[in-house]
N, C-alpha and C. Protein backbone atom coordinates (compact mmCIF):
# COMPACT_ATOMS: atom_id res chain seq x y z
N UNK A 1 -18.82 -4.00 8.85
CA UNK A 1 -18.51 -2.73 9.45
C UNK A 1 -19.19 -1.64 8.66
N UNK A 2 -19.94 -0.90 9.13
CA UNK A 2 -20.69 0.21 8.81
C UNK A 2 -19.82 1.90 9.42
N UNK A 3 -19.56 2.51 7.99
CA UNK A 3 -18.93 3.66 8.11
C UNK A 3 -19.89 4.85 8.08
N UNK A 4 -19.99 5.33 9.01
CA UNK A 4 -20.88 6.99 9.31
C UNK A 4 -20.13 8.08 9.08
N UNK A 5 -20.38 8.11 7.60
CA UNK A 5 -19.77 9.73 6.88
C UNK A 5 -20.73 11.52 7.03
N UNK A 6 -20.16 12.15 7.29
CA UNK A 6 -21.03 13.54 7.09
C UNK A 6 -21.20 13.53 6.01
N UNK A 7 -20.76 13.07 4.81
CA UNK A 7 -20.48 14.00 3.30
C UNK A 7 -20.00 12.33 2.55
N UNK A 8 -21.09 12.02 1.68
CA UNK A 8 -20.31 10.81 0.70
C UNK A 8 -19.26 11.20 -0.05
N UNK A 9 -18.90 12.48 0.05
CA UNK A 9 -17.90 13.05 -1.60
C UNK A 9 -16.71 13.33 -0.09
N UNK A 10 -16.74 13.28 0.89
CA UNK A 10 -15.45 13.09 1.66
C UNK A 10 -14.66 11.75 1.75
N UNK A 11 -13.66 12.13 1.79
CA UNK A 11 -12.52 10.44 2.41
C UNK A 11 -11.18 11.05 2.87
N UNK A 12 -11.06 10.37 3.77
CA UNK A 12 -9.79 10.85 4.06
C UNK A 12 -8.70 10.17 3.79
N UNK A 13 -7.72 10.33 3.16
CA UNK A 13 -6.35 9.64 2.68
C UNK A 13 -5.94 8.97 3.73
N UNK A 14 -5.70 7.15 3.56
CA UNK A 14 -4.70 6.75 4.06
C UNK A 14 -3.93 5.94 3.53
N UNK A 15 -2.64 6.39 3.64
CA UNK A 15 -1.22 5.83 2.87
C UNK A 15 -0.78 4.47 3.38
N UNK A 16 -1.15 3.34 2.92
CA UNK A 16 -0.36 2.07 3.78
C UNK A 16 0.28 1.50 2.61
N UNK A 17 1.57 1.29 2.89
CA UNK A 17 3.04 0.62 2.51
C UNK A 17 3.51 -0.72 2.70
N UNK A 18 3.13 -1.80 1.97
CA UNK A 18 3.92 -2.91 2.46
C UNK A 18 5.16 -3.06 1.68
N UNK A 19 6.08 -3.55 2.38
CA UNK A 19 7.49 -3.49 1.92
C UNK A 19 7.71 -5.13 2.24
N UNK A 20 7.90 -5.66 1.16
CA UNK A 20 8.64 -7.49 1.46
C UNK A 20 9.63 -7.54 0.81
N UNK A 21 10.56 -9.19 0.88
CA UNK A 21 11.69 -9.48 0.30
C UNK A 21 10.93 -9.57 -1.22
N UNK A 22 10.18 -10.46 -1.69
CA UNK A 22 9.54 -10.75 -3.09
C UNK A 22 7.80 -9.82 -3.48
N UNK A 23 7.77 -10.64 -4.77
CA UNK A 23 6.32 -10.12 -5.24
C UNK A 23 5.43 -11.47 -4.67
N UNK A 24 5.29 -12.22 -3.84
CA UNK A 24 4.28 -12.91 -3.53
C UNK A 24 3.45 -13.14 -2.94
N UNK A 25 2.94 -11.51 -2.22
CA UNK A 25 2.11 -11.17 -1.91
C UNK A 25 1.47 -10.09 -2.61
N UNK A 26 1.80 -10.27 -3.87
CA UNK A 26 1.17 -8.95 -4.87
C UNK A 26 -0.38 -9.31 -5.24
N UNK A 27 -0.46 -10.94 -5.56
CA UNK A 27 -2.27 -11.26 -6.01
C UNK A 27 -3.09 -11.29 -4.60
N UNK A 28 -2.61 -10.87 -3.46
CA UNK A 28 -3.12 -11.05 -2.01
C UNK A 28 -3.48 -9.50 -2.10
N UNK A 29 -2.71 -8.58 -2.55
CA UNK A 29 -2.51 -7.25 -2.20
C UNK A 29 -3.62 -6.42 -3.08
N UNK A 30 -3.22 -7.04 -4.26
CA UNK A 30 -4.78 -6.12 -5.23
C UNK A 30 -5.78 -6.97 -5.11
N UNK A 31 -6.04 -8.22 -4.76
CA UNK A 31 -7.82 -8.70 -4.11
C UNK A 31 -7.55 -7.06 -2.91
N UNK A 32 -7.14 -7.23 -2.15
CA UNK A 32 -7.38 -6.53 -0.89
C UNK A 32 -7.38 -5.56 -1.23
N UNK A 33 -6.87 -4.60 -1.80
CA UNK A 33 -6.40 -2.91 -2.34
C UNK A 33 -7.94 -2.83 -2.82
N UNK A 34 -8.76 -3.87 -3.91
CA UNK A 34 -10.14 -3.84 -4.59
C UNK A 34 -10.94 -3.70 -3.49
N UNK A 35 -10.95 -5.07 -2.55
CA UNK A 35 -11.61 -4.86 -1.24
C UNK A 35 -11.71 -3.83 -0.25
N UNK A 36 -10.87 -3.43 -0.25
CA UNK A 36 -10.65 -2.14 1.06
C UNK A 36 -11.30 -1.15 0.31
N UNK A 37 -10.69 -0.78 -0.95
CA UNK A 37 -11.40 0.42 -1.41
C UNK A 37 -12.70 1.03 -1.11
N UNK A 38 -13.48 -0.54 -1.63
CA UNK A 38 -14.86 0.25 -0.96
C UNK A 38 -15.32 0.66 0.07
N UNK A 39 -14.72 0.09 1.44
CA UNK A 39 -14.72 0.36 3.08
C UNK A 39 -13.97 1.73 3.37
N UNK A 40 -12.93 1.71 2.60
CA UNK A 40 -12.19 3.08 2.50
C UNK A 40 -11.70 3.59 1.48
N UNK A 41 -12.70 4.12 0.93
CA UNK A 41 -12.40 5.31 -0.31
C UNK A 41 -11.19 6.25 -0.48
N UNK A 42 -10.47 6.31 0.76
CA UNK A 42 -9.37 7.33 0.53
C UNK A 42 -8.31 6.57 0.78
N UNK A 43 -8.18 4.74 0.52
CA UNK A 43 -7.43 4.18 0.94
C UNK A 43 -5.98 4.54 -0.39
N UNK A 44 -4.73 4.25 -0.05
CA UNK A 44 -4.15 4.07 -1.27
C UNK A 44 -2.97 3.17 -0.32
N UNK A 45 -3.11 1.90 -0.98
CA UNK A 45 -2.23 0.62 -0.92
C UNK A 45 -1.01 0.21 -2.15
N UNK A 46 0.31 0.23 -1.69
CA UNK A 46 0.93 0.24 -2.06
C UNK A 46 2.11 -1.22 -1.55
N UNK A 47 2.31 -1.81 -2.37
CA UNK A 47 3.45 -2.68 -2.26
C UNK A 47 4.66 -2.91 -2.95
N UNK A 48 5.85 -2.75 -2.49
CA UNK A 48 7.05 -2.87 -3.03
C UNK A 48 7.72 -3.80 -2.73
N UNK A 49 8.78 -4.87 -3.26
CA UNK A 49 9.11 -5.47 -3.00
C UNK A 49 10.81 -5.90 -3.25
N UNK A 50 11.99 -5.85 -2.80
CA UNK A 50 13.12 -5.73 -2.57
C UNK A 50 13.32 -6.40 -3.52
N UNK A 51 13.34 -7.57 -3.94
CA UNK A 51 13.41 -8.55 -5.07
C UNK A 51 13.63 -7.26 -6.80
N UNK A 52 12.96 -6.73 -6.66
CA UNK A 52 12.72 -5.80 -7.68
C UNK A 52 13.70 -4.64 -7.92
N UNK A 53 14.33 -4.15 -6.64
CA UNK A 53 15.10 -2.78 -6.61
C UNK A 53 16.47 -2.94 -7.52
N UNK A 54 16.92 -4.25 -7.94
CA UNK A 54 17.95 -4.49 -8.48
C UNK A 54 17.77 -4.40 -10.16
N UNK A 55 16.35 -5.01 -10.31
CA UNK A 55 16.18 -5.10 -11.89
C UNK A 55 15.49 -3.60 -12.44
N UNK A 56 15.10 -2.68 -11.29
CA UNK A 56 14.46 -1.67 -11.55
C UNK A 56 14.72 -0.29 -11.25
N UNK A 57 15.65 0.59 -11.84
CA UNK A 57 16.47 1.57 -11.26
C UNK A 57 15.78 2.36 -10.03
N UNK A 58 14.37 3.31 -11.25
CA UNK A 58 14.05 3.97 -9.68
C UNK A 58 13.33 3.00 -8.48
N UNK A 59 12.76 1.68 -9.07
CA UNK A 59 11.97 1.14 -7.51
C UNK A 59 12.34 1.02 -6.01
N UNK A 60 13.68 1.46 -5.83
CA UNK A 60 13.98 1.75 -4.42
C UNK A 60 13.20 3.18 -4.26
N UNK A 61 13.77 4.15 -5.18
CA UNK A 61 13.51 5.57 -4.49
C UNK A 61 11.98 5.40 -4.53
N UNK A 62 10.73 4.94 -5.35
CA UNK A 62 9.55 5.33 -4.98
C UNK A 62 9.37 4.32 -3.53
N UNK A 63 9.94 2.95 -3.54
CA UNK A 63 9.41 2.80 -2.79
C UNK A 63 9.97 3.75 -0.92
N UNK A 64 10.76 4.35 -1.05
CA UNK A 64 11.76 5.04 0.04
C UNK A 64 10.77 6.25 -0.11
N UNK A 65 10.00 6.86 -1.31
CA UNK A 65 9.39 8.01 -1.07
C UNK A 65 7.58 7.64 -1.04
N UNK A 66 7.06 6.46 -0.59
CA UNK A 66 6.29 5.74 -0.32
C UNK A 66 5.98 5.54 1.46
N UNK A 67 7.32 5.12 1.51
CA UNK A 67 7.56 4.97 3.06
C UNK A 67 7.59 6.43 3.67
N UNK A 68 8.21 7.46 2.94
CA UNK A 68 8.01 8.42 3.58
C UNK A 68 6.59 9.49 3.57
N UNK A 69 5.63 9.11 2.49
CA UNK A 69 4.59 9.24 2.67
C UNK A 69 3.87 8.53 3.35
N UNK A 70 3.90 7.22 4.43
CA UNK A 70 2.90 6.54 4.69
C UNK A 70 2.33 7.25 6.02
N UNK A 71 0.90 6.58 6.17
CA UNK A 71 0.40 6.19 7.41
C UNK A 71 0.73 5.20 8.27
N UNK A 72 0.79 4.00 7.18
CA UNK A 72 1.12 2.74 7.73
C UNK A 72 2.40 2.20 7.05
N UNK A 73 2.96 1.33 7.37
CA UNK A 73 3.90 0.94 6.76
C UNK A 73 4.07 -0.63 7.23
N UNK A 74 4.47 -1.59 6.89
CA UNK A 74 4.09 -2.95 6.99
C UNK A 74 5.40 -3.48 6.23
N UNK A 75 6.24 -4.05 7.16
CA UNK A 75 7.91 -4.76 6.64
C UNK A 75 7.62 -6.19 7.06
N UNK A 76 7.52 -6.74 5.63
CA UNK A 76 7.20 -8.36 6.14
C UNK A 76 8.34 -9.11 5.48
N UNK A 77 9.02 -9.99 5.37
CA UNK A 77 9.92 -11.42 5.28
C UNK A 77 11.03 -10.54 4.65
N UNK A 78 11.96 -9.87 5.66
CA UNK A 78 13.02 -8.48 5.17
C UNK A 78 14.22 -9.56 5.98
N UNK A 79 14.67 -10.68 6.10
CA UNK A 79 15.64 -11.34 6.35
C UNK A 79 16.59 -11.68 5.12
């Protein structure tokens, strides 16, 4: 895929959020976060994972103020 920019020093921010039960999609998530970057420079990928909110005081609220920054948002194995 070939991206047609006016301006190389432009990108436009996009916020995508994955939210799962665990971290085991975290070594899937930074290959891809590395990968995407270069296709989209203004990407910012973020994953949180429920497993964590218990051992980690604030990791609910960023991830709750994550979600409320996103573009995208992505709720995978939340049973």
């Amino acid at each position: 895929m070939t991206l047609n920019r006016t301006s190389h020093g432009e990108s436009t921010p996009v916020n995508v959020v994955i939210v799962t039960m665990d971290t085991h999609l975290s070594s899937a998530v930074d290959r891809a976060r590395v990968s995407l970057k270069q296709q989209i420079p203004g990407l910012n990928l973020t994953l949180h994972a429920a497993s964590e909110w218990s051992a980690k005081a604030d990791s609910l609220e960023h991830c709750l103020e994550d979600i409320a920054k996103g573009d995208i948002v992505i709720a995978t194995m939340l049973f």
